[in-house]
Structures are given as C-alpha cells and as structure tokens.
C-alpha atoms as a PDB file:
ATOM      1  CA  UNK A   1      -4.065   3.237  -5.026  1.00  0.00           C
ATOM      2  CA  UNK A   2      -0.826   4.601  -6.397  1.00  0.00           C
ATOM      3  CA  UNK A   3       0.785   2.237  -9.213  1.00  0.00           C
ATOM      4  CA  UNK A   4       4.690   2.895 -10.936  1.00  0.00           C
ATOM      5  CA  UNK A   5       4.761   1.395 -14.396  1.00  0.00           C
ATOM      6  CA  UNK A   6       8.405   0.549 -15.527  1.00  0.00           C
ATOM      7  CA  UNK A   7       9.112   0.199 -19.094  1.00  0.00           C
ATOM      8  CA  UNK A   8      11.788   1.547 -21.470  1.00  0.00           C
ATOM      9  CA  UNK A   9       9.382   0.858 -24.189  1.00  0.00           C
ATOM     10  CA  UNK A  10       7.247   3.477 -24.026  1.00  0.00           C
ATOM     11  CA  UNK A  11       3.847   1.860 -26.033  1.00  0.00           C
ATOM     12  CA  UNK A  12       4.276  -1.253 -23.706  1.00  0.00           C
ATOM     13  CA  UNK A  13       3.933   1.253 -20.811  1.00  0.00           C
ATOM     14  CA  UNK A  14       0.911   3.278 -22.104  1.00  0.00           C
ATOM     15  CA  UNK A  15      -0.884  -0.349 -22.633  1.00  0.00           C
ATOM     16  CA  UNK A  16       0.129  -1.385 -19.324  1.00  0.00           C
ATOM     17  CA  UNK A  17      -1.433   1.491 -17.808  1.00  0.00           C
ATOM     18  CA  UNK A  18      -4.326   1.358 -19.389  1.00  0.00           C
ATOM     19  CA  UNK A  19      -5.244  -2.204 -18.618  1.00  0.00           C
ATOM     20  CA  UNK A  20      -4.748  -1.178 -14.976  1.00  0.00           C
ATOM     21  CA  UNK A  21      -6.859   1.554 -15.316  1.00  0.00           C
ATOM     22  CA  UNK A  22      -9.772  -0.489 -16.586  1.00  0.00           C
ATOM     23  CA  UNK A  23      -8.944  -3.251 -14.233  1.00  0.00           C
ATOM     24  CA  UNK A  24      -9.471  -0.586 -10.864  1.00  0.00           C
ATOM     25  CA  UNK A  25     -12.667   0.687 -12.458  1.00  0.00           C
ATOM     26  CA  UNK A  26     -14.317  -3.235 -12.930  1.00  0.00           C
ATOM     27  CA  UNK A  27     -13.309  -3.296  -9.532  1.00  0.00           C
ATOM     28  CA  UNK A  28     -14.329  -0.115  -8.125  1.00  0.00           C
ATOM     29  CA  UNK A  29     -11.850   0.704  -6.273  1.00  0.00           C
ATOM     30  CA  UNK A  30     -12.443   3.552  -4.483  1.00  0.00           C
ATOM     31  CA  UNK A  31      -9.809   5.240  -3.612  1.00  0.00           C
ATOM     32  CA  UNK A  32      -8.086   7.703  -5.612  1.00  0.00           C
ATOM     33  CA  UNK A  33      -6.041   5.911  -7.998  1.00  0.00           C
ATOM     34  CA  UNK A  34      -2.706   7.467  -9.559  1.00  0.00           C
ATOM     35  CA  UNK A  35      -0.849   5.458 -12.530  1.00  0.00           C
ATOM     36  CA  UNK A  36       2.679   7.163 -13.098  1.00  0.00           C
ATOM     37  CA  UNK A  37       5.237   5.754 -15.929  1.00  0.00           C
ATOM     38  CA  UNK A  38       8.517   5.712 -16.206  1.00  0.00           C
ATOM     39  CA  UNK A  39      10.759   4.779 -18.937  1.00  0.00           C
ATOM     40  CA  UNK A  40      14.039   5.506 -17.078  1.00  0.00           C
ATOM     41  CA  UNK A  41      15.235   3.376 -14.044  1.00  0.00           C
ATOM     42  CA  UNK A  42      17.135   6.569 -12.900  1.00  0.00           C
ATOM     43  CA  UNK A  43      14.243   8.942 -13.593  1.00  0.00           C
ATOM     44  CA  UNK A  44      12.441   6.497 -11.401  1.00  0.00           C
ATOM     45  CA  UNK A  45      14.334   6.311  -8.246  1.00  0.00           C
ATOM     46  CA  UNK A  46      15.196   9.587  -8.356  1.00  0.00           C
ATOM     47  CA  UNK A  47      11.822  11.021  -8.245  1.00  0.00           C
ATOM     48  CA  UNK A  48      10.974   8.375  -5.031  1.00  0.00           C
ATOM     49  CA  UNK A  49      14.220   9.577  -3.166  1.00  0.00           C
ATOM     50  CA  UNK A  50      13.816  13.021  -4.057  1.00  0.00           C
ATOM     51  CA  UNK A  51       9.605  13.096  -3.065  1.00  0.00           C
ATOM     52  CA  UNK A  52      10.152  10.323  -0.697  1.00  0.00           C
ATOM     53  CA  UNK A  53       7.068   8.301  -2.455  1.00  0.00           C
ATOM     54  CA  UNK A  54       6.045   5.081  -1.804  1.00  0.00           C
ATOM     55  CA  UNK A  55       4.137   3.200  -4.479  1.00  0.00           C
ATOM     56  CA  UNK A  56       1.569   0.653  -3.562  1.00  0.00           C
ATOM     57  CA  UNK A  57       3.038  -1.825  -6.723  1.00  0.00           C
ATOM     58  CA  UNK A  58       5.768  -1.742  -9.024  1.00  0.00           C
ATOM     59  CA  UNK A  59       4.994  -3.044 -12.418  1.00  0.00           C
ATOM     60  CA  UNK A  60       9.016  -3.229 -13.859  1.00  0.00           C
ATOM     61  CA  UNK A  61       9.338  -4.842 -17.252  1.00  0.00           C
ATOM     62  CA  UNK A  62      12.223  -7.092 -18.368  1.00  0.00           C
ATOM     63  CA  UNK A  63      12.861  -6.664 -21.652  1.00  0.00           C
ATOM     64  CA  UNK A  64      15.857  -8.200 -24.012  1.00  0.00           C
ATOM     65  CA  UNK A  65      17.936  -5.726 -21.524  1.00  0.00           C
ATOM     66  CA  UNK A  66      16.572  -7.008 -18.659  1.00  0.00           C
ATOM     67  CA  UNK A  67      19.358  -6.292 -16.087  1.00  0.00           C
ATOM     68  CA  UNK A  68      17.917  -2.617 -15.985  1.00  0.00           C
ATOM     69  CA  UNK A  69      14.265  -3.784 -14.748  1.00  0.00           C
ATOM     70  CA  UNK A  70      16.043  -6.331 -12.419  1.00  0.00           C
ATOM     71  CA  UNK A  71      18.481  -3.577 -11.014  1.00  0.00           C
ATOM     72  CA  UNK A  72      15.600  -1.576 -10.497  1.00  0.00           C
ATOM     73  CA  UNK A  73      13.533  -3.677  -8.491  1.00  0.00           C
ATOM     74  CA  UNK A  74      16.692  -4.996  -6.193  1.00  0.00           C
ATOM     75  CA  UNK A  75      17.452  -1.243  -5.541  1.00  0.00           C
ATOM     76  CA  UNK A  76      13.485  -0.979  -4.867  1.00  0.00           C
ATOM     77  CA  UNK A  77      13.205  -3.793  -2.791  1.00  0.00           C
ATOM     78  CA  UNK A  78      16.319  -3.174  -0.494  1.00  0.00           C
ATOM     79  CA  UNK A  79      15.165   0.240   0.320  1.00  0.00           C
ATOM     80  CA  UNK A  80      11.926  -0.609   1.073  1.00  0.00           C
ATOM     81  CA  UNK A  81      11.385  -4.272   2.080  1.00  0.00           C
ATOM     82  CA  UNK A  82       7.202  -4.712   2.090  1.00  0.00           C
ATOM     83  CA  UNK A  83       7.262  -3.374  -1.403  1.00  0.00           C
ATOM     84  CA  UNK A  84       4.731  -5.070  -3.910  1.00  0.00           C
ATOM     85  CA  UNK A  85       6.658  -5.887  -7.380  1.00  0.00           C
ATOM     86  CA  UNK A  86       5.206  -7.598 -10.620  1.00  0.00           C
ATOM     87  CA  UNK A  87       6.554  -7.695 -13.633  1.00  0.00           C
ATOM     88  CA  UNK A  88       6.189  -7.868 -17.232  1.00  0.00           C
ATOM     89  CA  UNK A  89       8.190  -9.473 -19.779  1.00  0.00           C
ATOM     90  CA  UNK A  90       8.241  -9.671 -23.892  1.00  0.00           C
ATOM     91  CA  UNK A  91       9.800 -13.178 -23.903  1.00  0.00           C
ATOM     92  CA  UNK A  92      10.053 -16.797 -21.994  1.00  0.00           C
ATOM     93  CA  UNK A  93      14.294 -15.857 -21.908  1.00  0.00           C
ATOM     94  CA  UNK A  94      14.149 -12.608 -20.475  1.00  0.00           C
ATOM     95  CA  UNK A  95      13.537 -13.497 -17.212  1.00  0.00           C
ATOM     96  CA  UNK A  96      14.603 -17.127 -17.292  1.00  0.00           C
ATOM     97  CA  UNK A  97      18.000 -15.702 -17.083  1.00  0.00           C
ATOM     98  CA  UNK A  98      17.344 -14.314 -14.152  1.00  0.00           C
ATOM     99  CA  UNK A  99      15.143 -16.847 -12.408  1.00  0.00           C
ATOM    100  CA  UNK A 100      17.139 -16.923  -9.160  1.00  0.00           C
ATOM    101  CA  UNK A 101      16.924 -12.729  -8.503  1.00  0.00           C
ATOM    102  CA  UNK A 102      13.114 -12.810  -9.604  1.00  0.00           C
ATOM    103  CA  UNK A 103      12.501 -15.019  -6.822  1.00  0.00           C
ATOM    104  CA  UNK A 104      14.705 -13.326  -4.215  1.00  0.00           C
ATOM    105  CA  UNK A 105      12.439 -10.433  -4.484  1.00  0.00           C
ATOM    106  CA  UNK A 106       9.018 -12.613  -4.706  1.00  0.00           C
ATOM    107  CA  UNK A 107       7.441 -10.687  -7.649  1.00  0.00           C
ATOM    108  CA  UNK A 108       3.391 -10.724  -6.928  1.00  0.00           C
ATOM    109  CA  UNK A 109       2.759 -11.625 -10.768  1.00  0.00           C
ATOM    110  CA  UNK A 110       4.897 -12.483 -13.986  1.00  0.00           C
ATOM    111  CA  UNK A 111       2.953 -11.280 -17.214  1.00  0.00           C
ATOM    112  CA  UNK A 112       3.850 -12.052 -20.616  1.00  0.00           C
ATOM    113  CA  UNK A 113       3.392  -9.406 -23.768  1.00  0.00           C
ATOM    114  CA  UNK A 114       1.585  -8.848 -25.187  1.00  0.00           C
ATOM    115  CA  UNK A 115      -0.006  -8.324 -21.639  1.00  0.00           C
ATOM    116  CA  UNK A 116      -3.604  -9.662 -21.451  1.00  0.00           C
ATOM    117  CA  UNK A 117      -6.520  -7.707 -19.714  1.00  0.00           C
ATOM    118  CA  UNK A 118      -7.528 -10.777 -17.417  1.00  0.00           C
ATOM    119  CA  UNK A 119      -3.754 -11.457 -15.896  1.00  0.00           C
ATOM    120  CA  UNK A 120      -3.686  -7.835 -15.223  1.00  0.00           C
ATOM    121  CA  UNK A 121      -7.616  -8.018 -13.259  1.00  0.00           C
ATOM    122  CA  UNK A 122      -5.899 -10.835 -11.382  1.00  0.00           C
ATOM    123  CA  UNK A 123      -2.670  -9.044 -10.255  1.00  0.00           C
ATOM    124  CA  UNK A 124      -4.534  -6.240  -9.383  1.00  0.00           C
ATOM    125  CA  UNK A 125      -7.550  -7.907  -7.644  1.00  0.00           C
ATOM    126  CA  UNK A 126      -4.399  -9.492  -5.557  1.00  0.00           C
ATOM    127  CA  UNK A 127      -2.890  -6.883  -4.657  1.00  0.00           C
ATOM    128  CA  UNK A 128      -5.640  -5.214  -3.687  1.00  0.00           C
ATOM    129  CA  UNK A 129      -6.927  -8.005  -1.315  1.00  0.00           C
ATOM    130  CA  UNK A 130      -3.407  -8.540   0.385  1.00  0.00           C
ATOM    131  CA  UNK A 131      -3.478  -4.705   1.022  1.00  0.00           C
ATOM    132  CA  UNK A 132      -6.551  -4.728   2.711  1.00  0.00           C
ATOM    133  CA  UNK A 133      -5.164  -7.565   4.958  1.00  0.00           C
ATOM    134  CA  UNK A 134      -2.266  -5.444   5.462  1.00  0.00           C
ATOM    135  CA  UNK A 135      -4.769  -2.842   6.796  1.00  0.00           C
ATOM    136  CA  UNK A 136      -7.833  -4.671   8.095  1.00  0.00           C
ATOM    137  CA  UNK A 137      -7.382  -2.601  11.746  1.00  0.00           C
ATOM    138  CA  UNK A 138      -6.536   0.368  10.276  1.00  0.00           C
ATOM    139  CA  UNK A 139      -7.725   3.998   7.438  1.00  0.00           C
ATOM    140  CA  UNK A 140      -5.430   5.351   4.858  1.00  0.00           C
ATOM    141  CA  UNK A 141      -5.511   9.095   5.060  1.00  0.00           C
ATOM    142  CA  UNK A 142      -3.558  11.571   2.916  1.00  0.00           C
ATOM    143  CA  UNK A 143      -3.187  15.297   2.743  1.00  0.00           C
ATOM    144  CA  UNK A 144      -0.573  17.981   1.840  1.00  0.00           C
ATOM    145  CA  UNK A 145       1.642  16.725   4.731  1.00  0.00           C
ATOM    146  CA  UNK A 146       1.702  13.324   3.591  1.00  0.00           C
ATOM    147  CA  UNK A 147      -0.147   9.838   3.433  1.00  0.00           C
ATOM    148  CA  UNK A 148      -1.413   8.201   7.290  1.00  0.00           C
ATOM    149  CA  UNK A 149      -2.062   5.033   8.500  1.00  0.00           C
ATOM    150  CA  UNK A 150      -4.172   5.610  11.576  1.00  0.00           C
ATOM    151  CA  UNK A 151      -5.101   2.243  13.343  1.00  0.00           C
ATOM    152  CA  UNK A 152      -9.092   2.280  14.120  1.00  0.00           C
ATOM    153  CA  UNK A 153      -8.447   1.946  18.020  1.00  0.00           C
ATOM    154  CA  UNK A 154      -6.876   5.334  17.793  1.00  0.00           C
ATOM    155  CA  UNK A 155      -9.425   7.276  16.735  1.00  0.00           C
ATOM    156  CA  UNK A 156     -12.173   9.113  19.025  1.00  0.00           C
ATOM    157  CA  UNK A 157     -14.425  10.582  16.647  1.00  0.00           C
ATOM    158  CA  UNK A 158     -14.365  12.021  13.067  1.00  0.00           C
ATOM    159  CA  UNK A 159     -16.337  15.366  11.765  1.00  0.00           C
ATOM    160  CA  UNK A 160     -17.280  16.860   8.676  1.00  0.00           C
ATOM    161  CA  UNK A 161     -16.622  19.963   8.345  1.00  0.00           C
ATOM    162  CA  UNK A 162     -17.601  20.909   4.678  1.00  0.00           C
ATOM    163  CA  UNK A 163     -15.665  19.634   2.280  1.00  0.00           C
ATOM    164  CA  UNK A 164     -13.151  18.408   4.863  1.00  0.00           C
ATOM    165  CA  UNK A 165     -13.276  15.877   7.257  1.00  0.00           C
ATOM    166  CA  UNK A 166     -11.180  15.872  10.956  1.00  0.00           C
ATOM    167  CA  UNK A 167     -10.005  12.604  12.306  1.00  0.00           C
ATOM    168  CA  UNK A 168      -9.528  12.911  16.335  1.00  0.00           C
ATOM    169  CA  UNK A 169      -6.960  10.467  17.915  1.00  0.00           C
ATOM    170  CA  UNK A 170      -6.314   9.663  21.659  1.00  0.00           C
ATOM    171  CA  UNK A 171      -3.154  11.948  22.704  1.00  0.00           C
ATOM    172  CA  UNK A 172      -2.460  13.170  18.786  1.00  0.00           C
ATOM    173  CA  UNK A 173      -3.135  15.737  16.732  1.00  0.00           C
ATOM    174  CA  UNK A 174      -6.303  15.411  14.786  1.00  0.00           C
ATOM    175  CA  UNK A 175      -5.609  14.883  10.535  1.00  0.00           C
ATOM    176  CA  UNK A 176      -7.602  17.160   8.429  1.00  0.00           C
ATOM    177  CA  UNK A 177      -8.248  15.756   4.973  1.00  0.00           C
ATOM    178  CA  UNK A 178     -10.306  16.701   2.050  1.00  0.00           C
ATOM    179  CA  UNK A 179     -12.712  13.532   1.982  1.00  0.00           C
ATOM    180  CA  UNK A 180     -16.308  12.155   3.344  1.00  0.00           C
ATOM    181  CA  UNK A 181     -17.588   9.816   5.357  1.00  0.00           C
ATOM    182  CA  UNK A 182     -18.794   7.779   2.556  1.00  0.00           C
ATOM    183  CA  UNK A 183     -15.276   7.457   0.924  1.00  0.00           C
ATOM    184  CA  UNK A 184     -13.934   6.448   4.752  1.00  0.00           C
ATOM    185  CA  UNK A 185     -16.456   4.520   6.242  1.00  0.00           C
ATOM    186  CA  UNK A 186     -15.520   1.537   4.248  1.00  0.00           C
ATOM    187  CA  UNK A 187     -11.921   1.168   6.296  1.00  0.00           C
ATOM    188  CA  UNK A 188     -14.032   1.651  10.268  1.00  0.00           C
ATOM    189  CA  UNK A 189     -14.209  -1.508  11.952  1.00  0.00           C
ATOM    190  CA  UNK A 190     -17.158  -2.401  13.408  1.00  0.00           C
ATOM    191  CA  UNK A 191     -16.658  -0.393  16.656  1.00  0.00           C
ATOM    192  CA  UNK A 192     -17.212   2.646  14.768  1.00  0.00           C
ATOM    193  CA  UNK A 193     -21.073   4.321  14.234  1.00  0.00           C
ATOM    194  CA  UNK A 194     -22.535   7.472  12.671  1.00  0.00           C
ATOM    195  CA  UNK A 195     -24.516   9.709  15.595  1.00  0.00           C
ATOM    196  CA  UNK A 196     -25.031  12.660  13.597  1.00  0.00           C
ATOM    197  CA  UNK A 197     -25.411  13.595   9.646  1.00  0.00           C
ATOM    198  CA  UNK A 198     -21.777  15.226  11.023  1.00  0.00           C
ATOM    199  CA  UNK A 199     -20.308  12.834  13.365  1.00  0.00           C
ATOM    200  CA  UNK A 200     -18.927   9.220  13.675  1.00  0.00           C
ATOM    201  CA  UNK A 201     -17.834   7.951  16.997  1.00  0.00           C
ATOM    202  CA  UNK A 202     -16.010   5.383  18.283  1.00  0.00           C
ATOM    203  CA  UNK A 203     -18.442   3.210  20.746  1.00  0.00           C
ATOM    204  CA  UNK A 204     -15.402   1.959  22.636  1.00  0.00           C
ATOM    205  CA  UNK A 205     -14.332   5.273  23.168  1.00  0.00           C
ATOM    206  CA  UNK A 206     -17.679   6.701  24.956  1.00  0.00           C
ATOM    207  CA  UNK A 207     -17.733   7.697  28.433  1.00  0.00           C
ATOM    208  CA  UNK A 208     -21.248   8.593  28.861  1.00  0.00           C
ATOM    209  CA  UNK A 209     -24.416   9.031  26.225  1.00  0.00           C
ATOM    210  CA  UNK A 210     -27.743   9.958  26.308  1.00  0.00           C
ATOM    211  CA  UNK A 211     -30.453  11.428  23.937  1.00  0.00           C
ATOM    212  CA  UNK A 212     -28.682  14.215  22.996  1.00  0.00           C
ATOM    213  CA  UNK A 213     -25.081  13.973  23.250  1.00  0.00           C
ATOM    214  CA  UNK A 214     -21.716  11.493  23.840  1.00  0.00           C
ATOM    215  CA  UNK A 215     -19.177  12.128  26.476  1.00  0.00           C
ATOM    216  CA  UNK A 216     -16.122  10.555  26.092  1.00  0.00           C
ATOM    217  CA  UNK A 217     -12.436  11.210  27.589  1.00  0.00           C
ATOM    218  CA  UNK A 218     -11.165  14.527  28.761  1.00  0.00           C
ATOM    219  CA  UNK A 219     -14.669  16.474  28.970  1.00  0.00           C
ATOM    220  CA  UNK A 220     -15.262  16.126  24.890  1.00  0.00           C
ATOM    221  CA  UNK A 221     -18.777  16.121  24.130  1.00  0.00           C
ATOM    222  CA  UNK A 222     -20.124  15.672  20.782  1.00  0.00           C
ATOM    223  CA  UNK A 223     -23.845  15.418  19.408  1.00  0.00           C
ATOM    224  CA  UNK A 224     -26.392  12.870  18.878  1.00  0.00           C
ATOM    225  CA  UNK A 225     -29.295  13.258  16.732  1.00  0.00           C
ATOM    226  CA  UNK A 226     -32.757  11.597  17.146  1.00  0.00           C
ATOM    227  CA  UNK A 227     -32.454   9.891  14.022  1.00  0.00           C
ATOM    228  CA  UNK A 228     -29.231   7.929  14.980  1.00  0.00           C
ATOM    229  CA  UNK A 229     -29.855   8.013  18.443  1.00  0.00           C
ATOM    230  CA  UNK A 230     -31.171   3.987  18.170  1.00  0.00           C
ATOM    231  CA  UNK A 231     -28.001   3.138  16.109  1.00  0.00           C
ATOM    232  CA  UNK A 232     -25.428   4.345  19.081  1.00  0.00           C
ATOM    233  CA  UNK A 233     -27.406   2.723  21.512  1.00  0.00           C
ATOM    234  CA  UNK A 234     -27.818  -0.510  19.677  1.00  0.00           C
ATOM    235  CA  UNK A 235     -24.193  -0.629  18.668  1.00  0.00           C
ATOM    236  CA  UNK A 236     -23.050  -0.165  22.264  1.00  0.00           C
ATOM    237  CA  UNK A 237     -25.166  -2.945  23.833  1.00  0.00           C
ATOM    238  CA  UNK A 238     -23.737  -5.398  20.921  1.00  0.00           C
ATOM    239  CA  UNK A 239     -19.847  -4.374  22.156  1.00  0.00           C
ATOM    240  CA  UNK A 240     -20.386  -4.040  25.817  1.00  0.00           C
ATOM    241  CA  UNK A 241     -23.467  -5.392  26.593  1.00  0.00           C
ATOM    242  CA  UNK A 242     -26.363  -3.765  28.531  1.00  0.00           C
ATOM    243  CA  UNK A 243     -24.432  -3.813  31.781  1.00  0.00           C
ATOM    244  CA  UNK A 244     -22.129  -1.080  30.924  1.00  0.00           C
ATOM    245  CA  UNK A 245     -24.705   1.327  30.063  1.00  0.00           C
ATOM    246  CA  UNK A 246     -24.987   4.548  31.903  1.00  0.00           C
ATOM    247  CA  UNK A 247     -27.435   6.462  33.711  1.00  0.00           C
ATOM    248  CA  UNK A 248     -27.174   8.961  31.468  1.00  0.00           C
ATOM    249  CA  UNK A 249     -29.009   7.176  28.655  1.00  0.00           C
END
C-alpha cells in the first residue's frame, strides 16, 4: 500500500506516519507498504506528474492556512477522479470554512489533532477493505516497468522461477515480478490451484490433465506433481463438474 502524507508542519507529519505505520502492521497488511511525506503542495504534485505515481490515499492536512491542503486535494482529485483523500485538521474552524469543497471531494475520514491511534486503525482498515472491493476479480503486480492490475480471468498459469515469479495471460505478454506465491495467492479467486511446488494454474483455463501434466490453450503444457495431483482434480470437478473431465485423467 502506498500512502502520501500532506502536512506543512513537519512533526504533525512524522506522527501521522507513524500511526499509519503501526496501524498496517496490527493489520498485517501484506503488501509492501511505502509512507512518503510531503510538506510542500508543489513538491507534492510535482513529484506525481513528474514519476507519474499514483498513491493509494492522500492524507492532506488543513491547518490555520488551510486553502493550501484544500488546493491540493482539488488539483488531486480532478486529475485523478477514484482517488482516496482523508484529512487531518488542528482545529473545528479549519475545515468548517470549507465545508462545501470537503464534501465535493468526499474525503474517506476527517481526523482531528492531535490525531488519535484508533481513528487512524479505522481510516486505514477502510480503506483497505474498499480497495479490496475495488479489486476482488483481480492481483496487483509491480515491477521496474510499473504497477499492474491483471484481472484473475486473464491469467493461464503463474511460475516460480527463483526469486521471481512469471504471470502468463491469454494473448499478453507474461509480467515478471520479484515476489512468491505466498505473497500472491491471497488476491487468486477461487478458480485458481497450486499443481506443483512451482506452478499455479488456472482450472478454467485447462484443456486436458492427467497424472502428470495440464494442457491448456495453444499446445502449453505444464507439470503436475503427485502430491497436488488430488487438489487439481478436486478443484476441477467443483467448477465444472465431473462431466467435463477428460480422458486424459
């Protein structure tokens, strides 16, 4: 999860951040989690036009200048329109004054300073949960070209390759990213199986399977192992049923 902390004050910032911090660890999220702080709006949207980054939530404080942390989130908002926005604010005024532009851009939380540890649990545990809606169907990748969304009916098959793991897709260009099953598996769908200690497979994707390998589109073959031979089998009859199975088996 990538977070931007706005602040101008720079000790409100560093507190921010690390209530975040210790609100993704009681949660254990698992992805790899990156808290940057800014305490210039300019510095700010420079560096996302410039690298072309896009932040998962926007923290932007409204201080007694609070036009700057408002400005900031309109500009942020208007260029990209599902962005996730909360802020933070040092007094009851500060954002009364701007009531009518806080709601335009429907901030995900309001918290007052000093901020508390349990309103920041519950932005973040919110956040969190409406991302995973966002994604339900679908794996976050990321790698030097950039970050993925790869919907789970596009993938054939993933393998492990050492520290590396390659994500097939139907008429695309496999991704190669530094990661493991274990850190991915938790994004599959149910449709989705491992068949060897170096393989996962789409079941809806198979051709043909048997013993000791899977067939699926355009002649690719991959491995099954005894071990997980049960699992693939199993896993197909609950998606197709038994009448789909092939002679192969």
């Amino acid at each position: 999860m990538r977070i931007a902390v706005y602040d101008e004050i720079q000790e409100d910032a560093n507190i921010m951040k690390v209530q975040i911090k210790k609100a993704l660890e009681s949660l254990n999220a698992d992805r790899e989690n990156v808290i940057d702080i800014y305490s210039s709006a300019f510095a700010m949207l420079d560096y996302i036009n410039i690298h072309k980054v896009k932040y998962d939530l926007y923290v932007i404080a409204l201080n007694n200048e609070y036009g700057k942390g408002l400005e900031l989130s309109m500009k942020i908002n208007d260029e990209q329109r599902d962005a996730k926005i909360a802020f933070s604010t040092d007094h009851h005024e500060s954002y009364l004054k701007c009531l009518e532009n806080i709601i335009a851009i429907r901030p995900y939380s309001l918290i007052l300073k000093p901020v508390e540890y349990d309103k920041v649990l519950k932005m973040i545990k919110n956040v969190i949960n409406i991302m995973r809606e966002e994604n339900e169907d679908s794996i976050i990748l990321k790698n030097k070209d950039g970050i993925y969304t790869v919907e789970n009916s596009e993938i054939t098959y993933m393998e492990s390759q050492g520290r590396y793991l390659i994500v097939n897709r139907e008429e695309k260009e496999p991704i190669r990213v530094i990661s493991t099953f274990e850190k991915i598996e938790k994004q599959l769908n149910d449709d989705f199986v491992k068949c060897h200690r170096c393989y996962y497979v789409n079941c809806r994707k198979i051709s043909r399977f048997n013993k000791k390998m899977i067939e699926l589109a355009n002649d690719i073959t991959i491995p099954v192992s005894g071990s997980n031979y049960k699992n693939v089998y199993n896993r197909f009859v609950e998606i197709f049923g038994r009448g789909r199975l092939k002679h192969g088996e």
